[in-house]
Protein backbone atom coordinates (compact mmCIF):
# COMPACT_ATOMS: atom_id res chain seq x y z
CA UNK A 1 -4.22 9.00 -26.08
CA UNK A 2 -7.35 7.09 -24.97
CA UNK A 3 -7.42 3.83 -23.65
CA UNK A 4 -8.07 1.07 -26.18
CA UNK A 5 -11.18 -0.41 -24.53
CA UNK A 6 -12.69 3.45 -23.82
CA UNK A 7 -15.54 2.49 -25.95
CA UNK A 8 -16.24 -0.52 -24.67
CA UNK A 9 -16.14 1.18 -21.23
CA UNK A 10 -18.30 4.24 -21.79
CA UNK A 11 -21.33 1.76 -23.55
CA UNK A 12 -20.97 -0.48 -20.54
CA UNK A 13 -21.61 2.41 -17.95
CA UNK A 14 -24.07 3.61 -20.14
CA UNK A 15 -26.04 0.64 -20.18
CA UNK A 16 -25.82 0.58 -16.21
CA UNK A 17 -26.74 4.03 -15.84
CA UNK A 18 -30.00 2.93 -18.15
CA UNK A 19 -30.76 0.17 -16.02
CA UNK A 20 -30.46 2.10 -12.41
CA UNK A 21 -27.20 0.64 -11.26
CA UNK A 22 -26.14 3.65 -10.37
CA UNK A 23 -29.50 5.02 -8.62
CA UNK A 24 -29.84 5.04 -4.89
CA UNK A 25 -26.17 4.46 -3.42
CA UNK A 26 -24.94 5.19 -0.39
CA UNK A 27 -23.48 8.75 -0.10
CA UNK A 28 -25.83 9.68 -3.02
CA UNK A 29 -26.21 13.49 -3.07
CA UNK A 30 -23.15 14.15 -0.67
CA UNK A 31 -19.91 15.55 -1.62
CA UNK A 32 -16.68 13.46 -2.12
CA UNK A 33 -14.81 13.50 1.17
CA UNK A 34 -11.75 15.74 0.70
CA UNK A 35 -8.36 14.20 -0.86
CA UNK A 36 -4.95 15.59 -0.48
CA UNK A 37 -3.65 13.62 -3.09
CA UNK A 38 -6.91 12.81 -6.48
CA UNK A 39 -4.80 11.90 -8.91
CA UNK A 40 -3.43 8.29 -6.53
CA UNK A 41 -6.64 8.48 -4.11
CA UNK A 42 -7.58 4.71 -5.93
CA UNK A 43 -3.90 3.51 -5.91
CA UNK A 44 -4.23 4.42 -2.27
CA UNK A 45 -7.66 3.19 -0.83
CA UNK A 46 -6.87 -0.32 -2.98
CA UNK A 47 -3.09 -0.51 -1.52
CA UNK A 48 -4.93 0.55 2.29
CA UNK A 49 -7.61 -2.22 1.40
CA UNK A 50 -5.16 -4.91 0.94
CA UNK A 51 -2.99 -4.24 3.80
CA UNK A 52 -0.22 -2.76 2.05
CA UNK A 53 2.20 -0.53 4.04
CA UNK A 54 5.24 1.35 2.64
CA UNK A 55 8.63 -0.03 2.52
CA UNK A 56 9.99 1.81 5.04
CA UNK A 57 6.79 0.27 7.55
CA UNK A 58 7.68 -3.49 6.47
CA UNK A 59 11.53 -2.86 6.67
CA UNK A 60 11.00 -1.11 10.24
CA UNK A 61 8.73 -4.47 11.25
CA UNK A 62 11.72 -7.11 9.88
CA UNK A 63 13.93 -4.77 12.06
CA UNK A 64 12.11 -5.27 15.23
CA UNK A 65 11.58 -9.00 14.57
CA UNK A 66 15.08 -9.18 13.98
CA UNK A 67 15.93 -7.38 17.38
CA UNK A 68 13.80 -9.34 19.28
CA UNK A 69 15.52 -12.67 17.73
CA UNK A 70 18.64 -10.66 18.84
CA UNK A 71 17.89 -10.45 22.70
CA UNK A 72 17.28 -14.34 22.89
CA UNK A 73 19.64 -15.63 21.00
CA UNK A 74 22.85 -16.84 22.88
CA UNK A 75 25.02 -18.65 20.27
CA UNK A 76 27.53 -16.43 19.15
CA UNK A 77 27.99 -17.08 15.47
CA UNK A 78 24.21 -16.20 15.40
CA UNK A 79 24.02 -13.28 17.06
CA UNK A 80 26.79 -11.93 14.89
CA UNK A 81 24.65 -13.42 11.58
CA UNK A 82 21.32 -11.20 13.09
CA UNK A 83 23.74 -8.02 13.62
CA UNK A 84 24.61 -8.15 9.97
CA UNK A 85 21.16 -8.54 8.65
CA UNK A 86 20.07 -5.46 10.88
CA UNK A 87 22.67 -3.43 9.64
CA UNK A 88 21.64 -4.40 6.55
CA UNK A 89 18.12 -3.84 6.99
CA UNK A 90 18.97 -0.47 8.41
CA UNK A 91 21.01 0.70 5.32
CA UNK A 92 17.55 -0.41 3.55
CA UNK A 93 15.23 1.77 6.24
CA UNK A 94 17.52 4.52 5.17
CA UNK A 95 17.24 4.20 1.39
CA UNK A 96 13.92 3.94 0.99
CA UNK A 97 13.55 6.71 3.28
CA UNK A 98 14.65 9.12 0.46
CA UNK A 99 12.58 7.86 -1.89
C-alpha cells in the first residue's frame, strides 16, 4: 500500500530536482558508504543524532550513578533503599538484554 501523501511527495521532489536542489552536494558522484543494516540506517543515524543510546546503555549509566550514591552514603535505611533499586535496575539490565 502506498503512503497517502506519495503524490504529494513525488511532485515536491520533482519540483526540487527542476529547480537544482539536488545539483552539486557534497558526496555527489561517490558511492553510499556501506550499511550493515539499510532497511533502519535512518532510524539509526536520527536516534545517533539525538543522543539516543539503547536501554541497556541508559540502564547500565543509572546503575553506576546508583553505585556511586552507594559508596557515600552512610545512613543505613538508605543504603538499603539504593541496594534495592540496583537490584532492580539489574533485573532491568538483564531483560532488556534479551531483547
Amino acid at each position: 500500500m502506498d503512503h497517502p501523501l506519495i503524490d504529494l511527495i513525488s511532485a515536491r521532489i520533482a519540483a526540487a530536482e527542476a529547480e537544482g536542489a539536488f545539483d552539486n552536494l557534497p558526496g555527489a558522484g561517490r558511492p553510499l558508504p556501506p550499511c550493515d543494516d539499510p532497511e533502519n540506517a535512518v532510524l539509526h543515524r536520527i536516534m545517533a543524532e539525538n543522543g539516543a543510546v539503547p536501554e541497556v546503555v541508559s540502564l547500565s549509566r543509572e546503575l553506576e550513578r546508583l553505585r556511586a550514591e552507594l559508596r557515600d552514603a552512610s545512613d543505613r535505611t538508605e543504603r538499603r533503599r539504593l541496594i534495592t533499586e540496583m537490584s532492580l535496575l539489574e533485573a532491568r539490565i538483564e531483560i532488556a538484554k534479551r531483547r
